[in-house]
N, C-alpha and C. Protein backbone atom coordinates (compact mmCIF):
# COMPACT_ATOMS: atom_id res chain seq x y z
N UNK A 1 0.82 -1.20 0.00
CA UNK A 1 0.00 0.00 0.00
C UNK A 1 0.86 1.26 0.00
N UNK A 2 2.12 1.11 0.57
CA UNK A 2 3.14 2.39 0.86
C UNK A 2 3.36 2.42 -0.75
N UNK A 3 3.55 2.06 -1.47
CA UNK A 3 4.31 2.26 -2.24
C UNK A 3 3.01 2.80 -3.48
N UNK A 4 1.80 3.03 -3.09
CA UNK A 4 1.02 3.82 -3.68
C UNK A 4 0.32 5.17 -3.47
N UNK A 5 1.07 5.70 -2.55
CA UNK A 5 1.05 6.10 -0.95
C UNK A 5 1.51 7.77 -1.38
N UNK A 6 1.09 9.26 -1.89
CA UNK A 6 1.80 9.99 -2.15
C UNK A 6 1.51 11.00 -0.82
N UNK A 7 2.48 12.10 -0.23
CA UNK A 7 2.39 13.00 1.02
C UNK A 7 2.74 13.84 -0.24
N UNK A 8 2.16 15.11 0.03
CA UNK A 8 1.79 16.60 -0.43
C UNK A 8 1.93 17.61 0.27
N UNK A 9 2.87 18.63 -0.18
CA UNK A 9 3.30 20.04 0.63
C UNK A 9 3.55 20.70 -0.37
N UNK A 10 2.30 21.79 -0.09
CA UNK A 10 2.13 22.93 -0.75
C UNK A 10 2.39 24.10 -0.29
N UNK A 11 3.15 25.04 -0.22
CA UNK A 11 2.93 26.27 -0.08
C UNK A 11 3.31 27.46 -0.65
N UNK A 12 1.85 28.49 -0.40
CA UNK A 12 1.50 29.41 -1.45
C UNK A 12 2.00 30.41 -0.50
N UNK A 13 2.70 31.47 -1.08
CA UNK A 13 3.33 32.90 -0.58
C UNK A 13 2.15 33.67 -0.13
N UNK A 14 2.15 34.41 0.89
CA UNK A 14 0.87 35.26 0.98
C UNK A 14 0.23 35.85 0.14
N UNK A 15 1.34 36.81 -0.37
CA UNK A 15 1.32 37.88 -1.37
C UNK A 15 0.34 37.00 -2.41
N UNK A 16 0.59 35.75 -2.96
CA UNK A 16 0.20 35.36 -4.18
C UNK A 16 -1.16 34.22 -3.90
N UNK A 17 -1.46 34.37 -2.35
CA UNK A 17 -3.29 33.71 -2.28
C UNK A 17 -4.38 34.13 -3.08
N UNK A 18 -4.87 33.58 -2.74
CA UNK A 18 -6.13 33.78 -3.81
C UNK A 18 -5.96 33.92 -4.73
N UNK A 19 -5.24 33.61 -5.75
CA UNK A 19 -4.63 34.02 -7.32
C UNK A 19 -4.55 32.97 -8.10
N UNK A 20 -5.10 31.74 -7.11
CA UNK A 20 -5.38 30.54 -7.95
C UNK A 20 -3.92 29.67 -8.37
N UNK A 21 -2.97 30.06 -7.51
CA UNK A 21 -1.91 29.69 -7.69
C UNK A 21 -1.89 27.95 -7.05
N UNK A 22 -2.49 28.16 -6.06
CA UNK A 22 -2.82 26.97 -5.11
C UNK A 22 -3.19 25.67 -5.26
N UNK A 23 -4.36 26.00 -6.05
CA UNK A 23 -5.39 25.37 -7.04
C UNK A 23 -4.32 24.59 -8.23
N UNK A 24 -3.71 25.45 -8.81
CA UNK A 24 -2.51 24.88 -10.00
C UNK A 24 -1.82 24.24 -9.54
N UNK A 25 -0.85 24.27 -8.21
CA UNK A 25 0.25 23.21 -7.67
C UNK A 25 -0.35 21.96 -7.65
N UNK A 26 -1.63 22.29 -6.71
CA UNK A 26 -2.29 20.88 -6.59
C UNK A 26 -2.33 20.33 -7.43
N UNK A 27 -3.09 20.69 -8.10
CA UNK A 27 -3.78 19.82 -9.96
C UNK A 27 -2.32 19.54 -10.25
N UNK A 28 -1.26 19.89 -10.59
CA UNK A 28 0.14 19.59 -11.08
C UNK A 28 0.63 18.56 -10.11
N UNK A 29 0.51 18.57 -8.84
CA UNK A 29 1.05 17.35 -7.81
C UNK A 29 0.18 16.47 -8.03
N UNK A 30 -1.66 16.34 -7.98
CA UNK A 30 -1.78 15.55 -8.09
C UNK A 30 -1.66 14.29 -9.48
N UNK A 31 -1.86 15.28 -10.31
CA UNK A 31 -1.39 14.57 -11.70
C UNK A 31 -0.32 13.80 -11.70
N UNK A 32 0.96 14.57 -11.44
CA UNK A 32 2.03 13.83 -11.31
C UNK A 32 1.90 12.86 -10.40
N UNK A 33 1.49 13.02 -9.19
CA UNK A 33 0.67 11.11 -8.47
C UNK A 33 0.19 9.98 -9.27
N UNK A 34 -0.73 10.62 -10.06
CA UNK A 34 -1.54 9.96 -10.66
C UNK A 34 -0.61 9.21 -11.60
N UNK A 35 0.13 9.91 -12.50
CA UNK A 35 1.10 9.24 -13.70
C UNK A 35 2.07 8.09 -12.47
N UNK A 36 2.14 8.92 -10.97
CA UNK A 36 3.47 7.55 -10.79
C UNK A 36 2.68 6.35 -9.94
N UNK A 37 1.22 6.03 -10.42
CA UNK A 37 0.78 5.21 -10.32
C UNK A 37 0.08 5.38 -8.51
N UNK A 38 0.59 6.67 -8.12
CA UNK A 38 -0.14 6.74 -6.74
C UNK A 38 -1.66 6.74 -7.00
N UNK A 39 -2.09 6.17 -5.82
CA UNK A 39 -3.68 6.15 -5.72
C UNK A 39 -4.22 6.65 -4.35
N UNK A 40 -3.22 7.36 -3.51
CA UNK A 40 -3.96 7.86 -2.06
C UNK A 40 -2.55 9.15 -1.82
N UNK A 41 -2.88 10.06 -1.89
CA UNK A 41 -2.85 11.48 -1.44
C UNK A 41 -2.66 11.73 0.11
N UNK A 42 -1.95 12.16 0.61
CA UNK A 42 -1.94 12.85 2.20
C UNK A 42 -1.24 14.49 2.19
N UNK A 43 -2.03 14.88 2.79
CA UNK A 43 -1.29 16.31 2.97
C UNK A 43 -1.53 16.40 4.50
N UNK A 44 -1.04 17.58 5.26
CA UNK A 44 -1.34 18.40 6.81
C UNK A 44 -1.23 19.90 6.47
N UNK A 45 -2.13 19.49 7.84
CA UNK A 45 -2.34 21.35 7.40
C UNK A 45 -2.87 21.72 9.11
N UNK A 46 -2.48 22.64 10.03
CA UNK A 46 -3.05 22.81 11.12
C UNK A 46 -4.80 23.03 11.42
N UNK A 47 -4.71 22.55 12.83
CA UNK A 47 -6.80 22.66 12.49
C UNK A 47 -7.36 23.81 12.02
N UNK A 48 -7.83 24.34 11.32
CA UNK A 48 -8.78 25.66 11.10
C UNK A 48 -7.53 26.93 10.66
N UNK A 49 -6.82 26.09 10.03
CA UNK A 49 -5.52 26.95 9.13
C UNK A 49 -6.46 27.31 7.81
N UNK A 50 -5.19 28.50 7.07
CA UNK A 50 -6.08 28.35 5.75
C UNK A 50 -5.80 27.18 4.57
N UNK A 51 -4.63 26.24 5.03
CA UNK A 51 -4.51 25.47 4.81
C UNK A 51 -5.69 24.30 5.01
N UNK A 52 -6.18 24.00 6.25
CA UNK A 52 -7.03 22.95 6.57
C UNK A 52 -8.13 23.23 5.85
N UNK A 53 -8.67 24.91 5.29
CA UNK A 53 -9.91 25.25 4.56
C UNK A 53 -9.50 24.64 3.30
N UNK A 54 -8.38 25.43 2.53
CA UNK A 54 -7.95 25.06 0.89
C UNK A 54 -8.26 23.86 1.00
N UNK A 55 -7.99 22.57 1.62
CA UNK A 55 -7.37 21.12 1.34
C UNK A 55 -9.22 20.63 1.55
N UNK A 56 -9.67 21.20 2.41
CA UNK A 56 -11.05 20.84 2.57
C UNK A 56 -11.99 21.23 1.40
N UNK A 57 -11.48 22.51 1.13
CA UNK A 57 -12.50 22.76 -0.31
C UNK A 57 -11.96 22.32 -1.77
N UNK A 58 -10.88 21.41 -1.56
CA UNK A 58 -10.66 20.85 -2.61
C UNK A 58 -10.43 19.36 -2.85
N UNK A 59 -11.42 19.16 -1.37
CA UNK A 59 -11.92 17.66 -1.55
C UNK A 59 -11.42 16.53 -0.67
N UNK A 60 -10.24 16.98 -0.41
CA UNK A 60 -9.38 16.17 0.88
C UNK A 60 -10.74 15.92 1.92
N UNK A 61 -9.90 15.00 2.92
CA UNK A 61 -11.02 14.68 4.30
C UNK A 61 -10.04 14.78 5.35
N UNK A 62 -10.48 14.99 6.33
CA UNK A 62 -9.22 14.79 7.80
C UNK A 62 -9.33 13.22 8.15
N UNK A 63 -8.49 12.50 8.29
CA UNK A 63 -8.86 10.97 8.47
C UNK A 63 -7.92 11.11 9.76
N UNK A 64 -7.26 12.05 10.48
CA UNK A 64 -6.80 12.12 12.66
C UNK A 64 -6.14 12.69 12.50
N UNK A 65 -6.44 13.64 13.62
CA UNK A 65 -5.97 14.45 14.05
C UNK A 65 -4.81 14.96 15.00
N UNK A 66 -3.37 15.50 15.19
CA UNK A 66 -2.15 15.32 16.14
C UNK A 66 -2.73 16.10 16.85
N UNK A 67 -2.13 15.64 18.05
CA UNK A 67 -2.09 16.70 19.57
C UNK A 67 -1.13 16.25 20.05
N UNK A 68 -0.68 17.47 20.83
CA UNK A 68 0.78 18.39 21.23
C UNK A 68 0.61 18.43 22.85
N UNK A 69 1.64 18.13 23.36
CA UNK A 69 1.88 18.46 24.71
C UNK A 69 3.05 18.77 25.03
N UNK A 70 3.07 19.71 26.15
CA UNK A 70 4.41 20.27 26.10
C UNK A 70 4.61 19.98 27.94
N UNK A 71 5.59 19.74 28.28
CA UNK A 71 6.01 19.37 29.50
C UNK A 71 7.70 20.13 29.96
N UNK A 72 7.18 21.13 30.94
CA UNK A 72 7.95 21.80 31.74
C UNK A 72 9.54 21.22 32.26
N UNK A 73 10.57 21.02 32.04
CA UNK A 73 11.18 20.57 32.67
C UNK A 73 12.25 21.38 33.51
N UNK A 74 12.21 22.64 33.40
CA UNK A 74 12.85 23.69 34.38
C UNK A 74 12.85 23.21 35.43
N UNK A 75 13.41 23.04 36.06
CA UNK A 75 13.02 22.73 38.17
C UNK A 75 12.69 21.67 38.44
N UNK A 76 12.51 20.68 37.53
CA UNK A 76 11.85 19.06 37.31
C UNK A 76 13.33 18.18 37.60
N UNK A 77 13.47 17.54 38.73
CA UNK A 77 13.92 15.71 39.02
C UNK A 77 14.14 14.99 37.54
N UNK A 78 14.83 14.45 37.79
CA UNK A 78 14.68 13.07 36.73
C UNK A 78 13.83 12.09 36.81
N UNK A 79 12.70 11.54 36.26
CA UNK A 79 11.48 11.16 36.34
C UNK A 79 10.37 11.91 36.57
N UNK A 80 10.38 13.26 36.76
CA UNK A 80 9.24 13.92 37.20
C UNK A 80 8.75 13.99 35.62
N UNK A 81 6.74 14.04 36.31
CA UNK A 81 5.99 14.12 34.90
C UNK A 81 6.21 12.35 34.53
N UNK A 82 6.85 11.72 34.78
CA UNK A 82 5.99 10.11 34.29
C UNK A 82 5.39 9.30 35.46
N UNK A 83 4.76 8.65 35.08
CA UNK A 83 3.92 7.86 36.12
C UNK A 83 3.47 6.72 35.28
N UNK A 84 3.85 5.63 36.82
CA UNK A 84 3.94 4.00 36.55
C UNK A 84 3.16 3.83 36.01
N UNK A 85 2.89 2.68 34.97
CA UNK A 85 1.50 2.02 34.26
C UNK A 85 1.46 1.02 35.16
């Protein structure tokens, strides 16, 4: 399945949004997928970016979502912040 498998990174300059520039990379990446025999697409884009809108209005789906945690370790022991299973 990996090996039909294409990841996608696009990005459009501010200056040049909305100018349909966006729209063209895609169609050009995905084509070129298409010719190297890919059949499944992935891109990221942060939640409620204008990224996550573009990729949504051009048909993509969110199939999960990352979450981030960040853990203090200033003033923290060695082991502090884990706990036994």
């Amino acid at each position: 399945m990996r090996d039909r498998l294409a990841e996608l990174a696009v990005d459009v300059h501010p200056v040049e949004r909305r100018s349909g520039i966006g729209c063209r990379l895609l169609g050009a990446a995905m084509a070129a997928a298409w010719d190297g025999s890919r059949r499944c697409v992935v891109a990221q884009a942060g939640a409620g970016s204008l990224g996550d809108r573009f990729l949504s209005a051009q048909g993509f789906r969110k199939i999960f979502t990352l979450r981030y945690a960040r853990f203090a370790l200033a003033g923290a022991g060695p082991g502090a912040g884990l706990r036994s299973a």
